[in-house]
PDB file of N, CA and C in Angstrom:
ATOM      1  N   UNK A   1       6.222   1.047 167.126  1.00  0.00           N
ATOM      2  CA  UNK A   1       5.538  -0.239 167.155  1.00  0.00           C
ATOM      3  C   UNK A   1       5.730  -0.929 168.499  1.00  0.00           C
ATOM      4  N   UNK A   2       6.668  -0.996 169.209  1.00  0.00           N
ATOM      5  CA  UNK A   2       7.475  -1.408 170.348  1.00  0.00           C
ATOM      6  C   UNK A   2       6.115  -1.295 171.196  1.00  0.00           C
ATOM      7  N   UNK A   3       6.166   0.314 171.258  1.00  0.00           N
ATOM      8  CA  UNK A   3       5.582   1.022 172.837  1.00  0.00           C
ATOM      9  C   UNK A   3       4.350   0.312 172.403  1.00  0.00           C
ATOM     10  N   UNK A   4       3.441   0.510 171.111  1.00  0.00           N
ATOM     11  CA  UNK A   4       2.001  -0.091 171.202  1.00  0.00           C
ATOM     12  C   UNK A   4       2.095  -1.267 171.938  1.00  0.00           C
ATOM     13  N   UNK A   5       2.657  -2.161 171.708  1.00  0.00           N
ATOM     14  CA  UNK A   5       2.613  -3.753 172.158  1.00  0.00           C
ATOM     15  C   UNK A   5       3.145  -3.396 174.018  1.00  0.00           C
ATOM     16  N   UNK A   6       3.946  -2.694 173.706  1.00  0.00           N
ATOM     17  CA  UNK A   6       4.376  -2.372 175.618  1.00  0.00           C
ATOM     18  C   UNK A   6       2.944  -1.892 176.407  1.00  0.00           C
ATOM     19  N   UNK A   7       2.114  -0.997 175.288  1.00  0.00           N
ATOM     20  CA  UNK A   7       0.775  -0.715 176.428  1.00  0.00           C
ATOM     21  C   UNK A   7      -0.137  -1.309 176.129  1.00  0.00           C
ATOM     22  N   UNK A   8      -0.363  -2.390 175.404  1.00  0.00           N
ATOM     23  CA  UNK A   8      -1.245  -3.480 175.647  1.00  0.00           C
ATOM     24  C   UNK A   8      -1.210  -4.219 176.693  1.00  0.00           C
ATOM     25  N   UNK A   9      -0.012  -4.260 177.298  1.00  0.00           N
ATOM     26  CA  UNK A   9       0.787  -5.434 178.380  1.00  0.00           C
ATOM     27  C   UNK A   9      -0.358  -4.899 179.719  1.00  0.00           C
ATOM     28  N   UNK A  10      -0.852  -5.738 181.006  1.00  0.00           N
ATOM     29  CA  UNK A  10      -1.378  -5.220 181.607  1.00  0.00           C
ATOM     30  C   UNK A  10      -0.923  -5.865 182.765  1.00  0.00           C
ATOM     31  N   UNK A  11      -1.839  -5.652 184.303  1.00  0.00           N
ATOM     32  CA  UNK A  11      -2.163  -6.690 185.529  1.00  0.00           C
ATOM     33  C   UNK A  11      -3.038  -6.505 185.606  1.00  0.00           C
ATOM     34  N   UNK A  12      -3.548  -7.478 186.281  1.00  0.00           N
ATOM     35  CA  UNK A  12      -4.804  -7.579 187.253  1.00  0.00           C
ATOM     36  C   UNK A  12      -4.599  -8.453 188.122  1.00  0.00           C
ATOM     37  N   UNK A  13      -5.563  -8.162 189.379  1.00  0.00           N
ATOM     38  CA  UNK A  13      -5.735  -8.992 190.743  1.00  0.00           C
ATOM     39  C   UNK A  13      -7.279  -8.869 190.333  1.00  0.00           C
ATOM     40  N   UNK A  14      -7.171 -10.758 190.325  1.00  0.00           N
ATOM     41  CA  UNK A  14      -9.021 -11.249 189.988  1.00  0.00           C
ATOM     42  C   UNK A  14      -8.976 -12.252 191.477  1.00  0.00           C
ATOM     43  N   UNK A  15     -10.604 -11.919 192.118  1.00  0.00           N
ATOM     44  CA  UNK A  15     -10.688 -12.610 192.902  1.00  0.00           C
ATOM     45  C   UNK A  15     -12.265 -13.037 192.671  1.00  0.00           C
ATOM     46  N   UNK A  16     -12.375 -14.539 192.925  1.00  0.00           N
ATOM     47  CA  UNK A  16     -13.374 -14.998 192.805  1.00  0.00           C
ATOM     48  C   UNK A  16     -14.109 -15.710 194.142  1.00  0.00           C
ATOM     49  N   UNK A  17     -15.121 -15.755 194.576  1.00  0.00           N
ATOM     50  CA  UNK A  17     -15.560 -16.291 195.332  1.00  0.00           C
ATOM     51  C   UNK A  17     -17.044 -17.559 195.292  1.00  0.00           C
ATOM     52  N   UNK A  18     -17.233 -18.010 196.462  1.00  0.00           N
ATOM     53  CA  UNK A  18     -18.550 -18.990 195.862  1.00  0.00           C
ATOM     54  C   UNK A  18     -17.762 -20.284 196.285  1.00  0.00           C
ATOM     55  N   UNK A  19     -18.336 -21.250 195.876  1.00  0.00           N
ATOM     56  CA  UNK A  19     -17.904 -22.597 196.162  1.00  0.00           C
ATOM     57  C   UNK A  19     -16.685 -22.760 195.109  1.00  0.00           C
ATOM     58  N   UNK A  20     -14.880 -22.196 195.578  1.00  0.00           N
ATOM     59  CA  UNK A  20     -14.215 -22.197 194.476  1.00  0.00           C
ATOM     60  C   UNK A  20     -13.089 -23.381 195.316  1.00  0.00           C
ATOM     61  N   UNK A  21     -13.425 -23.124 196.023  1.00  0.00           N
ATOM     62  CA  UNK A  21     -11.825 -24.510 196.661  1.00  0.00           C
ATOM     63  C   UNK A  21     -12.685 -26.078 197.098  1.00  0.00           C
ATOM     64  N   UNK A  22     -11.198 -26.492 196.676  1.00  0.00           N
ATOM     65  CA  UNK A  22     -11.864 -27.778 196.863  1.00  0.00           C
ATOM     66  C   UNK A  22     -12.677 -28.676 195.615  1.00  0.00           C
ATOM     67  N   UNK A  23     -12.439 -27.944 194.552  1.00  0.00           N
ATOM     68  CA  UNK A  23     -13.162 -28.176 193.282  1.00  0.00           C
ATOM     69  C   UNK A  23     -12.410 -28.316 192.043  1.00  0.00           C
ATOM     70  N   UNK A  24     -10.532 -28.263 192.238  1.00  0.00           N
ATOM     71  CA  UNK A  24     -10.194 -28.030 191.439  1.00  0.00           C
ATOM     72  C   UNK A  24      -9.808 -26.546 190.731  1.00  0.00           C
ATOM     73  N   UNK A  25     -10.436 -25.978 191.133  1.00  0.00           N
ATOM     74  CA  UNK A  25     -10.394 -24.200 190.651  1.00  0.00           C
ATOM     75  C   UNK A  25      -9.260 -24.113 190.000  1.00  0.00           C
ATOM     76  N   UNK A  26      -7.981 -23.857 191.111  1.00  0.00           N
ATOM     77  CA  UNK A  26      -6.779 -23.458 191.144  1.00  0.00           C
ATOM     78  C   UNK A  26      -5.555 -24.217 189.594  1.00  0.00           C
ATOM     79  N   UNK A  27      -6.376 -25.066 189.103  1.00  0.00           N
ATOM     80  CA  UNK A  27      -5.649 -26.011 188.586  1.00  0.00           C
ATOM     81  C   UNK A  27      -6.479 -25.518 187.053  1.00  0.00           C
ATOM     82  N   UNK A  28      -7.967 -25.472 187.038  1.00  0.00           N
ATOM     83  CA  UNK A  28      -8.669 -25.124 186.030  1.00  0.00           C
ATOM     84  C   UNK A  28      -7.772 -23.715 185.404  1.00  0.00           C
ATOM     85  N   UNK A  29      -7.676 -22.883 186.458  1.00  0.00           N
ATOM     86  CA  UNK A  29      -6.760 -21.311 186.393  1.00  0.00           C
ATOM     87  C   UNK A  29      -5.727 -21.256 185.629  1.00  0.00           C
ATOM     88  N   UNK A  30      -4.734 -22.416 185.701  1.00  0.00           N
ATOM     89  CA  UNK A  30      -3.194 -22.760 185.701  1.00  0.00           C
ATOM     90  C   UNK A  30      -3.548 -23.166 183.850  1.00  0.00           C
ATOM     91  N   UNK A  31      -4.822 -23.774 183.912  1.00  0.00           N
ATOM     92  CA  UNK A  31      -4.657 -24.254 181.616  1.00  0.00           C
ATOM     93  C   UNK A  31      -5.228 -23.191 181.454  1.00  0.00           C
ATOM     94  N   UNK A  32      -5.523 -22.743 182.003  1.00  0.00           N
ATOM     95  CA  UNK A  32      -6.684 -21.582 181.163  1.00  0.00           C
ATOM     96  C   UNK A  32      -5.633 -20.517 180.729  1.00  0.00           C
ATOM     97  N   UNK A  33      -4.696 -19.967 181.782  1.00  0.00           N
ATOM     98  CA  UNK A  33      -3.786 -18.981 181.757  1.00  0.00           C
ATOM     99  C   UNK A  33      -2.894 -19.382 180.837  1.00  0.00           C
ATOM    100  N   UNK A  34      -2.314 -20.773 181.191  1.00  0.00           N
ATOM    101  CA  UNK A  34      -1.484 -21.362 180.073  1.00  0.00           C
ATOM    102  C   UNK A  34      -1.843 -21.165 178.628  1.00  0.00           C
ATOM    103  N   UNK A  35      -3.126 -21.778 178.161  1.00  0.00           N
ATOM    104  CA  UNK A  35      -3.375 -21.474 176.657  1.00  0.00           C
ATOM    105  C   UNK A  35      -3.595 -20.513 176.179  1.00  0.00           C
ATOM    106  N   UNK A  36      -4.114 -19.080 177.758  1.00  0.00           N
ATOM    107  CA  UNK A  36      -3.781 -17.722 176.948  1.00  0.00           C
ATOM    108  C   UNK A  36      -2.550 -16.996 177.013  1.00  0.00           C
ATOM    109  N   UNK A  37      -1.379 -17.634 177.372  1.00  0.00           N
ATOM    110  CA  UNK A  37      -0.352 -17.337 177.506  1.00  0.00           C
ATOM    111  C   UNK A  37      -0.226 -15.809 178.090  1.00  0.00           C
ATOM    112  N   UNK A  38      -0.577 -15.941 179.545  1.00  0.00           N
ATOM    113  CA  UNK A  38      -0.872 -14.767 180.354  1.00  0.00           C
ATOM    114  C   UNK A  38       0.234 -15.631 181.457  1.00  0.00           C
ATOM    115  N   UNK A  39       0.936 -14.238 182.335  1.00  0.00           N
ATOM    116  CA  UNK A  39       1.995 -15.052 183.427  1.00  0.00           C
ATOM    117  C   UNK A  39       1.566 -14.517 184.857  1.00  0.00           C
ATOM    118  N   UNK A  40       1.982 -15.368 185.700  1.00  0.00           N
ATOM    119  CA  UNK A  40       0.948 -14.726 187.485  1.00  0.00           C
ATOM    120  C   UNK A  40       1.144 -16.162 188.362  1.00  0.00           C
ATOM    121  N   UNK A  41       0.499 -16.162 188.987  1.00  0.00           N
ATOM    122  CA  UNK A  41       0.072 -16.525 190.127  1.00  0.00           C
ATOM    123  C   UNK A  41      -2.044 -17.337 190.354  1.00  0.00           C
ATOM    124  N   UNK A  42      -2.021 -18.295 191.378  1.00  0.00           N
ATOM    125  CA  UNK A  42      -3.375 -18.335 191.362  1.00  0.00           C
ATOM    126  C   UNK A  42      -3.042 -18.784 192.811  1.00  0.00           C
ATOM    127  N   UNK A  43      -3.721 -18.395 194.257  1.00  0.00           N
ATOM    128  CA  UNK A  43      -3.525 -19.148 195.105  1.00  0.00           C
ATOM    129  C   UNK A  43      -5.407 -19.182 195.969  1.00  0.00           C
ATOM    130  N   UNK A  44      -4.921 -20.093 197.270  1.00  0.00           N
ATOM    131  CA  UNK A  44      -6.291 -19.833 197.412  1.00  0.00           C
ATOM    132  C   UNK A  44      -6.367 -18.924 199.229  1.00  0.00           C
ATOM    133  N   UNK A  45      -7.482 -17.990 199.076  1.00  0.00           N
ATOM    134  CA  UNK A  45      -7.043 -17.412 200.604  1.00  0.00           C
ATOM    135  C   UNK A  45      -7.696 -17.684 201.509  1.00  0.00           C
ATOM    136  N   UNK A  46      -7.617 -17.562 202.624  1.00  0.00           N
ATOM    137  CA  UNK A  46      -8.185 -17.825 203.949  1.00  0.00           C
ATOM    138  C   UNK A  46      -9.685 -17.646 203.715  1.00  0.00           C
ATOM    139  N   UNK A  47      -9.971 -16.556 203.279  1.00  0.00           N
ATOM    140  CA  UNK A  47     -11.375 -16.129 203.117  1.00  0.00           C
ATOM    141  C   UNK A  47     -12.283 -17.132 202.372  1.00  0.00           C
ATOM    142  N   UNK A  48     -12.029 -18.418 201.571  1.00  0.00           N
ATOM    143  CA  UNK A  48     -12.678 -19.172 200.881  1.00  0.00           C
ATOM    144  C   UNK A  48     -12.669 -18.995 199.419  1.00  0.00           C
ATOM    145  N   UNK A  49     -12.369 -17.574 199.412  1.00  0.00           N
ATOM    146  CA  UNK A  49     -11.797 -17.811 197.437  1.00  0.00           C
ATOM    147  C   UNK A  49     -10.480 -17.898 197.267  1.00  0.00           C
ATOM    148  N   UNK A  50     -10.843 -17.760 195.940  1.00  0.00           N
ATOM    149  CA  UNK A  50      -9.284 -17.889 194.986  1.00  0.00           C
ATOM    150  C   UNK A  50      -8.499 -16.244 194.316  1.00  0.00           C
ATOM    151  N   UNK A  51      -7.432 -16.426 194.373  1.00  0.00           N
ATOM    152  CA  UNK A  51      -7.004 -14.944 194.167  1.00  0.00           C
ATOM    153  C   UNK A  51      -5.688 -14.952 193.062  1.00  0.00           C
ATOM    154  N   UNK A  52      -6.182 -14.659 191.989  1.00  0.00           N
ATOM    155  CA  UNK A  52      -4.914 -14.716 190.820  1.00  0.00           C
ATOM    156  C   UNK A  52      -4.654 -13.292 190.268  1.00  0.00           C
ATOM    157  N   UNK A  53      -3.124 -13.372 190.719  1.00  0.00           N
ATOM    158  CA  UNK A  53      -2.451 -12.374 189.765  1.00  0.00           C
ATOM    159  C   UNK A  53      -1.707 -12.845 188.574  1.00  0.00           C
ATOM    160  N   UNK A  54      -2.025 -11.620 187.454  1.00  0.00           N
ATOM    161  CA  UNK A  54      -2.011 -11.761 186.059  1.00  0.00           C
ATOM    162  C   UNK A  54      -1.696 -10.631 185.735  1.00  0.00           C
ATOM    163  N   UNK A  55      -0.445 -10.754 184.751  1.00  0.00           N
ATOM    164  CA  UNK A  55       0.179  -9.962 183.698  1.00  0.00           C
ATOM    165  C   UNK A  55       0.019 -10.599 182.369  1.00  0.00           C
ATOM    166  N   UNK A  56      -0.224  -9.669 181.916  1.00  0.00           N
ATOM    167  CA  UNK A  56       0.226 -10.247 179.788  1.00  0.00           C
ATOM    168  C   UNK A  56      -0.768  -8.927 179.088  1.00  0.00           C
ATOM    169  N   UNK A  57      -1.286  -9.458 177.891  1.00  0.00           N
ATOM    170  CA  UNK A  57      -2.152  -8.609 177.258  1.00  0.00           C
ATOM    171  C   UNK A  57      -3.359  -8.467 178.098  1.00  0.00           C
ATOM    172  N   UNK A  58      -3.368  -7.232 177.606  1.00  0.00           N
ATOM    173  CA  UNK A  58      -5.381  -7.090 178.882  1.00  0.00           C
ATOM    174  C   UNK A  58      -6.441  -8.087 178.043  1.00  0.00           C
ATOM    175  N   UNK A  59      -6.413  -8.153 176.783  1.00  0.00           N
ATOM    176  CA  UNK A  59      -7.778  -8.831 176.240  1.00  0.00           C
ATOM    177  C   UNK A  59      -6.968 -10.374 176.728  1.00  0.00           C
ATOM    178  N   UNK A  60      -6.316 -10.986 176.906  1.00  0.00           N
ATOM    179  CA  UNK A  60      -6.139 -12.225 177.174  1.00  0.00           C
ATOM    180  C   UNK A  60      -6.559 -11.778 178.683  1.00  0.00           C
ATOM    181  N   UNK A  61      -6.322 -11.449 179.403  1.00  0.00           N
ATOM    182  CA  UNK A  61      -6.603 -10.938 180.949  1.00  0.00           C
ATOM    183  C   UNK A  61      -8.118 -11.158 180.844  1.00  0.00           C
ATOM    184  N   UNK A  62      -8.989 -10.099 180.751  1.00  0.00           N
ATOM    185  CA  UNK A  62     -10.215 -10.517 180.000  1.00  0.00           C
ATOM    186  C   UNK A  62     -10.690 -11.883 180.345  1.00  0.00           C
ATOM    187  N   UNK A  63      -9.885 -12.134 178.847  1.00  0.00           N
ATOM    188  CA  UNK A  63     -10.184 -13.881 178.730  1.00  0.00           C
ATOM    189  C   UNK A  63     -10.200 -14.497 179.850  1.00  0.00           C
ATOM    190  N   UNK A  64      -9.275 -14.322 180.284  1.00  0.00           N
ATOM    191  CA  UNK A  64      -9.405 -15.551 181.284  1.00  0.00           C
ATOM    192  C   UNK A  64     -10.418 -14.952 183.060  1.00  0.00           C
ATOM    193  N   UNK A  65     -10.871 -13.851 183.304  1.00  0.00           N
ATOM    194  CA  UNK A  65     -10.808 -13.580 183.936  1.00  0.00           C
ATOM    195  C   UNK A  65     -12.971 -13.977 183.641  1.00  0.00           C
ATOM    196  N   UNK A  66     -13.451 -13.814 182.476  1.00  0.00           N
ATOM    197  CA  UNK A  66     -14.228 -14.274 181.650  1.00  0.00           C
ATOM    198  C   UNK A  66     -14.640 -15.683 182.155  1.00  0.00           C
ATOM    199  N   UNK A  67     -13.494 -17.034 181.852  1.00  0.00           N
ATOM    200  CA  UNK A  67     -13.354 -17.821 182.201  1.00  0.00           C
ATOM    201  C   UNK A  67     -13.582 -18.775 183.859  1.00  0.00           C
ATOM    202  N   UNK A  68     -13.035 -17.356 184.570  1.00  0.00           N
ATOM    203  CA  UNK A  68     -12.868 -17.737 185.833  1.00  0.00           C
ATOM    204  C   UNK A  68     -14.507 -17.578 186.392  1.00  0.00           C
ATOM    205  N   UNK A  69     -15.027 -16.433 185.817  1.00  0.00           N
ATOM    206  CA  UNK A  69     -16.822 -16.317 186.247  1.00  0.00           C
ATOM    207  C   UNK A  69     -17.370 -17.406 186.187  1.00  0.00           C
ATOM    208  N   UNK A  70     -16.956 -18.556 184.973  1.00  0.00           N
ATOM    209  CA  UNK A  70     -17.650 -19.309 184.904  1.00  0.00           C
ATOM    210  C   UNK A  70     -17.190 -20.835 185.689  1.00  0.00           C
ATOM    211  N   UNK A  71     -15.709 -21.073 185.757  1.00  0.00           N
ATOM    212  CA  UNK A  71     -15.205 -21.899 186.828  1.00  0.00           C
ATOM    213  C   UNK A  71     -15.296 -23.423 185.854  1.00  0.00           C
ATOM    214  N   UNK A  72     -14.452 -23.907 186.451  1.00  0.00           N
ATOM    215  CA  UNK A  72     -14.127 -25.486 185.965  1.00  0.00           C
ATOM    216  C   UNK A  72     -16.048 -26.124 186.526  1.00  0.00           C
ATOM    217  N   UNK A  73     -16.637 -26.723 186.296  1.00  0.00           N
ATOM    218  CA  UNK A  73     -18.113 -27.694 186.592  1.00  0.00           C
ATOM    219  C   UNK A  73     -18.593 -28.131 188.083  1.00  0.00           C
ATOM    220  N   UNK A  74     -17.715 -27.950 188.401  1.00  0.00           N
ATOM    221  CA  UNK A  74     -17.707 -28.325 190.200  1.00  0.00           C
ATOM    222  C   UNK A  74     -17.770 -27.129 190.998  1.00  0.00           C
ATOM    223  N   UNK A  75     -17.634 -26.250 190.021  1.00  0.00           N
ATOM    224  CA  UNK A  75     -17.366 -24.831 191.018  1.00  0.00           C
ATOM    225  C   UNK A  75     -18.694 -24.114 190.721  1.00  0.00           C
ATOM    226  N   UNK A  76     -18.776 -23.356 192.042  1.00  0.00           N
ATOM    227  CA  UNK A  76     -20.040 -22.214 192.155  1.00  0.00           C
ATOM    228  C   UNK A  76     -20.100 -20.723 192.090  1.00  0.00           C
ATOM    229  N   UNK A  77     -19.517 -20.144 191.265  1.00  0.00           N
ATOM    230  CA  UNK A  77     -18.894 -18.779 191.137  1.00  0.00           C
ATOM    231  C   UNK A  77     -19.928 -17.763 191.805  1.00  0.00           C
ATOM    232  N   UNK A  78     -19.628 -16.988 192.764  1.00  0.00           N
ATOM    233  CA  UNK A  78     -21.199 -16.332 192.933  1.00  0.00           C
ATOM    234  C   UNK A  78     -20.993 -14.577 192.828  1.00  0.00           C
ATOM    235  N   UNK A  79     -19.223 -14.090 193.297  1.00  0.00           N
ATOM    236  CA  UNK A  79     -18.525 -13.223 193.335  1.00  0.00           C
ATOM    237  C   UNK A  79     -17.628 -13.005 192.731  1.00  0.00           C
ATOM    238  N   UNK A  80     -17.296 -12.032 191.759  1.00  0.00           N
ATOM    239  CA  UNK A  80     -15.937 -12.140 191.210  1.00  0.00           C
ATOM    240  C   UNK A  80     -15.621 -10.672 191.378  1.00  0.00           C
ATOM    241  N   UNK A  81     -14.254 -10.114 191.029  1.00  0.00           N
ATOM    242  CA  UNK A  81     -14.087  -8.791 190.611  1.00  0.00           C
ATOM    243  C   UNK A  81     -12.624  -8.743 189.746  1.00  0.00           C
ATOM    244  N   UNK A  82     -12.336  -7.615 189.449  1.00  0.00           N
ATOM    245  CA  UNK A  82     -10.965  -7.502 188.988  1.00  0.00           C
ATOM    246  C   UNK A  82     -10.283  -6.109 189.004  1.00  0.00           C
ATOM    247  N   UNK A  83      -9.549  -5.860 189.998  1.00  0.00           N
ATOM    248  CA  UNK A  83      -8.838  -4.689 189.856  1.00  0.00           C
ATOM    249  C   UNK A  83      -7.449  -4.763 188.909  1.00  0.00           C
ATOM    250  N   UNK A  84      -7.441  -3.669 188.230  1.00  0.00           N
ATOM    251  CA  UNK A  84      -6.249  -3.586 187.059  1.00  0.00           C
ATOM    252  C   UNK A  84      -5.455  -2.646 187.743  1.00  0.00           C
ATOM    253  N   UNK A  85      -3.931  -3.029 187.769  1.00  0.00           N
ATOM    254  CA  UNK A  85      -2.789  -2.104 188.538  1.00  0.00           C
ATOM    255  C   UNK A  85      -1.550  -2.072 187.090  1.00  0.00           C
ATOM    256  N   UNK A  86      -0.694  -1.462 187.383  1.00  0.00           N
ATOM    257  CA  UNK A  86       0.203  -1.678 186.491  1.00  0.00           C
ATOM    258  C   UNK A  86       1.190  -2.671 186.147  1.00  0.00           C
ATOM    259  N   UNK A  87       1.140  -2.908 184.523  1.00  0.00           N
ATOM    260  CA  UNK A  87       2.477  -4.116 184.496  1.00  0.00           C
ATOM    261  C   UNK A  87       4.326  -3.942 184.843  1.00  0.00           C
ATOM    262  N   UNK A  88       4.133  -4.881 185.391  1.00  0.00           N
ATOM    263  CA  UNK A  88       5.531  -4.708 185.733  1.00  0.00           C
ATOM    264  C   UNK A  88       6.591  -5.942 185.300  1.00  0.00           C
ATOM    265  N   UNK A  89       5.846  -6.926 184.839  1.00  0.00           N
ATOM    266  CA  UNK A  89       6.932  -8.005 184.336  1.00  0.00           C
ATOM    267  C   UNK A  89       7.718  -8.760 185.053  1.00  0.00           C
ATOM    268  N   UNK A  90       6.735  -8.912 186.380  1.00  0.00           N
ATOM    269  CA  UNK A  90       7.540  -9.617 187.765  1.00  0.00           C
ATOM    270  C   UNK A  90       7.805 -11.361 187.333  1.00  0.00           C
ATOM    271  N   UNK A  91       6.591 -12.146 186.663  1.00  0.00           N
ATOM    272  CA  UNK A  91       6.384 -13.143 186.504  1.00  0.00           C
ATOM    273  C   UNK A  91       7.229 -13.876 184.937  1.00  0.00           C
ATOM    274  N   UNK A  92       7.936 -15.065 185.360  1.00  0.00           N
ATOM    275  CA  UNK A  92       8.003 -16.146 184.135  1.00  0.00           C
ATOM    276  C   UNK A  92       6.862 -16.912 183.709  1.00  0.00           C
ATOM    277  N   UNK A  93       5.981 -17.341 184.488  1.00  0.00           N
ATOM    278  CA  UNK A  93       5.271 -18.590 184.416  1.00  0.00           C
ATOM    279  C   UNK A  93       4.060 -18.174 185.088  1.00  0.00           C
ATOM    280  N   UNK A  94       3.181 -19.294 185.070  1.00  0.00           N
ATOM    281  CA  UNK A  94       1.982 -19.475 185.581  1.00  0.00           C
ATOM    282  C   UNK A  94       1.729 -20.422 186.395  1.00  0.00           C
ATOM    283  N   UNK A  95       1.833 -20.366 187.529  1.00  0.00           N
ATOM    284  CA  UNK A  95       1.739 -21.416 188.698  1.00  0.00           C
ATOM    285  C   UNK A  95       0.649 -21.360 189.807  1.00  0.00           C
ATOM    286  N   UNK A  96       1.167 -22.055 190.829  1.00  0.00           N
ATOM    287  CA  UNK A  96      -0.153 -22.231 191.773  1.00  0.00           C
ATOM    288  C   UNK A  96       0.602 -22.213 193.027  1.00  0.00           C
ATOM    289  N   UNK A  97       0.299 -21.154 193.832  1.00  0.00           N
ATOM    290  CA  UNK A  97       0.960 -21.016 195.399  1.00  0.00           C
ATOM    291  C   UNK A  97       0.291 -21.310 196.995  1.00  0.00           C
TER     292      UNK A  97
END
């Protein structure tokens, strides 16, 4: 029973682009992750998007990654992607860097 729940566990690096900074994004990221109780990172990069790493279950990953296409109301999503790497259980929390 253990291992099932161990390979549900996932990562991903989601990056979104479009009119995402400056809008709040980063903060929209931080409840969204929170209420799916997924743990990572959201920061924003030079390039003009936003770039969150995420561990937890993949369908909460998903979720939120789902979420992020569509962006807090101020935002203009026009690019997204998501590469999946392996979990490793680096993260406590869900923050903003």
């Amino acid at each position: 029973m253990a291992e099932k729940i161990k390979s549900d566990l996932s990562r991903a690096e989601i990056i979104v682009g479009g009119l995402v900074q400056g809008v709040g994004f980063r903060y929209f990221v931080v409840r969204a992750a929170m209420q799916l109780n997924v743990k990572g990172y959201v920061k924003n990069l030079y390039s003009g998007e936003v770039l969150a790493v995420v561990e937890g279950e993949k369908i909460k990953i998903m979720e939120l990654f789902e979420q992020m296409k569509m962006g807090p109301s101020h935002a203009y999503v026009k690019t997204f992607s998501i590469m999946w790497t392996s979990y490793n259980a680096e993260f406590s929390s869900f923050e903003i860097r």
